[in-house]
Protein backbone atom coordinates (compact mmCIF):
# COMPACT_ATOMS: atom_id res chain seq x y z
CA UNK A 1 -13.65 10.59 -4.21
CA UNK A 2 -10.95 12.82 -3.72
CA UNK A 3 -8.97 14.39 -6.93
CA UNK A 4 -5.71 12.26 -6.01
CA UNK A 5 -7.31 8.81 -6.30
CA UNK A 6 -7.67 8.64 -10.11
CA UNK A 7 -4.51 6.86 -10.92
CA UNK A 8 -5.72 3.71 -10.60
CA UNK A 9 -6.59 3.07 -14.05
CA UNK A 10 -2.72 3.23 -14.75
CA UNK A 11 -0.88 -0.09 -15.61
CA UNK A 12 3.01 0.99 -15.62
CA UNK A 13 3.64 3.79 -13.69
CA UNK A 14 6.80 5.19 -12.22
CA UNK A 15 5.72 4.34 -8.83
CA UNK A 16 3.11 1.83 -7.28
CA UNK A 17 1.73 2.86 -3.71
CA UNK A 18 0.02 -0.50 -2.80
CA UNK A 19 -1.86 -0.20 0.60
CA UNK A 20 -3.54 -3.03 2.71
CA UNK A 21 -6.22 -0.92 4.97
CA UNK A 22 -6.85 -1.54 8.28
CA UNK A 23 -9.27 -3.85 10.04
CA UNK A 24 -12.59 -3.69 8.77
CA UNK A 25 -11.22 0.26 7.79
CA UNK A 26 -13.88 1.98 5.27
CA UNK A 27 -12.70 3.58 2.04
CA UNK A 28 -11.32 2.21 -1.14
CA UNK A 29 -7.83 2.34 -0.24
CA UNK A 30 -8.78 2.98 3.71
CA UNK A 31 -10.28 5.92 4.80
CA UNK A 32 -8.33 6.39 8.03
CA UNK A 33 -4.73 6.21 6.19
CA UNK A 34 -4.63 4.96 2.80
CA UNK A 35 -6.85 7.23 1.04
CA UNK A 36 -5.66 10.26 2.45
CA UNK A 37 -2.07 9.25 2.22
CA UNK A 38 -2.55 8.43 -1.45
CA UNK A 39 -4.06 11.92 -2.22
CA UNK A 40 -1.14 13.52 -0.71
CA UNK A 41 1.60 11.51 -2.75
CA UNK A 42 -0.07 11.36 -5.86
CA UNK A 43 -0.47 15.15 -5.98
CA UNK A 44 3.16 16.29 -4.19
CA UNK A 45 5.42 13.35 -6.29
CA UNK A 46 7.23 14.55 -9.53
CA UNK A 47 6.54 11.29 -10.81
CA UNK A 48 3.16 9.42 -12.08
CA UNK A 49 1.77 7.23 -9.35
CA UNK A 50 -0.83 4.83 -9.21
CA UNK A 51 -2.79 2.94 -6.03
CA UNK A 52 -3.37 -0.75 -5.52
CA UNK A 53 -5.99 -1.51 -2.62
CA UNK A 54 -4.90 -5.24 -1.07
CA UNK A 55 -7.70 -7.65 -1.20
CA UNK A 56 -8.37 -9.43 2.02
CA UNK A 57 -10.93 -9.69 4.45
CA UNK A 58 -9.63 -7.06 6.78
CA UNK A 59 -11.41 -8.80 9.90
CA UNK A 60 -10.10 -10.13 12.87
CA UNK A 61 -13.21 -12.50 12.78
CA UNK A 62 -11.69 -14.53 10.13
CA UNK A 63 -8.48 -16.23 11.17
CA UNK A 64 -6.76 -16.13 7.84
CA UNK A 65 -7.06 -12.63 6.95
CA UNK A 66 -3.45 -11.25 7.91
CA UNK A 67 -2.27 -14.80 5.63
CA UNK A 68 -5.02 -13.83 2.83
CA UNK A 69 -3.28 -9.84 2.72
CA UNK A 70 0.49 -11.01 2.54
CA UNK A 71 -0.42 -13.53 0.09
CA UNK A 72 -2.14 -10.93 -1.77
CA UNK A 73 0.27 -7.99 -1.54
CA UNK A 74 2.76 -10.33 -2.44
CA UNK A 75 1.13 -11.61 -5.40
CA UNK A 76 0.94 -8.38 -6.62
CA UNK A 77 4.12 -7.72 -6.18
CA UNK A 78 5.55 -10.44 -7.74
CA UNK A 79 2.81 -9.82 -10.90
CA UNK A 80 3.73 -5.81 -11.52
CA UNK A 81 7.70 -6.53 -11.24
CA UNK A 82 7.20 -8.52 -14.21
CA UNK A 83 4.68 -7.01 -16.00
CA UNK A 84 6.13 -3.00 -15.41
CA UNK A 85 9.92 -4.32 -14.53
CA UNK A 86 10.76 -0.58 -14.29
CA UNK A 87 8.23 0.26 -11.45
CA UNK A 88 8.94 0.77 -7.88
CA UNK A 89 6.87 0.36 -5.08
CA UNK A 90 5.69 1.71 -1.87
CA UNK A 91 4.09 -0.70 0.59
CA UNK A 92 0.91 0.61 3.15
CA UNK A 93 -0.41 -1.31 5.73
CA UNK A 94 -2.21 0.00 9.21
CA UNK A 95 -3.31 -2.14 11.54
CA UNK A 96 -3.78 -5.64 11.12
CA UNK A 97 -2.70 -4.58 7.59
CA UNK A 98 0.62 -3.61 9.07
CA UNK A 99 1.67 -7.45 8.31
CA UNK A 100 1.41 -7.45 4.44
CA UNK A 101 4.31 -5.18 3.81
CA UNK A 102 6.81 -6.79 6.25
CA UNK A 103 6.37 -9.73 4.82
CA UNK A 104 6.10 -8.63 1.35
CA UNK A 105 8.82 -6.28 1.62
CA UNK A 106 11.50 -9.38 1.96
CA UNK A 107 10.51 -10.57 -1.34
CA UNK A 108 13.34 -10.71 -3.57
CA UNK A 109 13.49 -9.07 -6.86
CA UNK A 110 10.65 -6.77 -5.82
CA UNK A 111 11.75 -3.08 -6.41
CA UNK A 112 10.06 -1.64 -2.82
CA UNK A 113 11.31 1.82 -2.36
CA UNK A 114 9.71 2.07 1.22
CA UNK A 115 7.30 0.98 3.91
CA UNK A 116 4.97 3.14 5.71
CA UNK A 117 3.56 1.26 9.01
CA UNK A 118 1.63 3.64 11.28
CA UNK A 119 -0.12 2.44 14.03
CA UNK A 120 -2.20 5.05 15.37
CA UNK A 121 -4.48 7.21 13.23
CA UNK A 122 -4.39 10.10 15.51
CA UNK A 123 -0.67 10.06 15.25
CA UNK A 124 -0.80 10.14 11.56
CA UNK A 125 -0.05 13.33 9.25
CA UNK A 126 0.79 13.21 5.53
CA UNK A 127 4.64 13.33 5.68
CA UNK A 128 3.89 9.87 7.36
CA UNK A 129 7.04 9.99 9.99
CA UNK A 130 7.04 6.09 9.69
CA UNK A 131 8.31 5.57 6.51
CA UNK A 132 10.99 3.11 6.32
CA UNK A 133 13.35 2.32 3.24
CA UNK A 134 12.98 -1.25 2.42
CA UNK A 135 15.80 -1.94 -0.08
């Protein structure tokens, strides 16, 4: 586990990177964007960060996991506004993840600072080129 993954643990901080991985993806917060991408914000951001890792199934074999990630992205959402009302948010998703934070992101009253949607791992660096402000 790389250095950059131990915020976790944190309840309240300044900014909540909340990733949905890619289909069946390996890695806690997907090794193929989210992990990597987390490293790199956690350690360049002059604020305290922490990772959420979307729980759904992640597999095009069952039909309701793109449903099952936006209802739990959103659900977290919705639970950390009111819980750390001061936090703001940065939504992940790659691949069939990709749906969680489009969705999510139109949620009102949800402080989502911006969307990063990219498609193609080989395209990929760590400034993440698709980043898109949400708000």
């Amino acid at each position: 586990m790389s250095p950059g993954l131990t915020a976790w643990a944190q309840n309240c901080a300044t900014l909540d990177v909340v990733i949905a991985r890619g289909t069946v993806e390996p890695g806690y917060l997907g090794a193929a964007i989210g992990d990597p991408l987390y490293a790199v914000l956690s350690a360049q951001l002059p604020v305290d960060t922490t990772a959420h890792r979307v729980e759904y199934p992640a597999d095009l074999l069952v039909p309701t996991s793109m449903i099952d990630g936006t209802r739990a992205m959103t659900g977290h959402l919705i639970h950390q506004a009111a819980a750390c009302p001061d936090q703001r948010f940065v939504l992940v998703g790659y691949s069939q993840g990709r749906w969680s934070p489009t969705v999510s992101s139109a949620r009102p009253r949800c402080p989502v600072r911006g969307c990063c949607l990219p498609s193609c791992p080989r395209a990929w660096s760590p400034s993440c080129s698709s980043v898109t402000p949400c708000d």
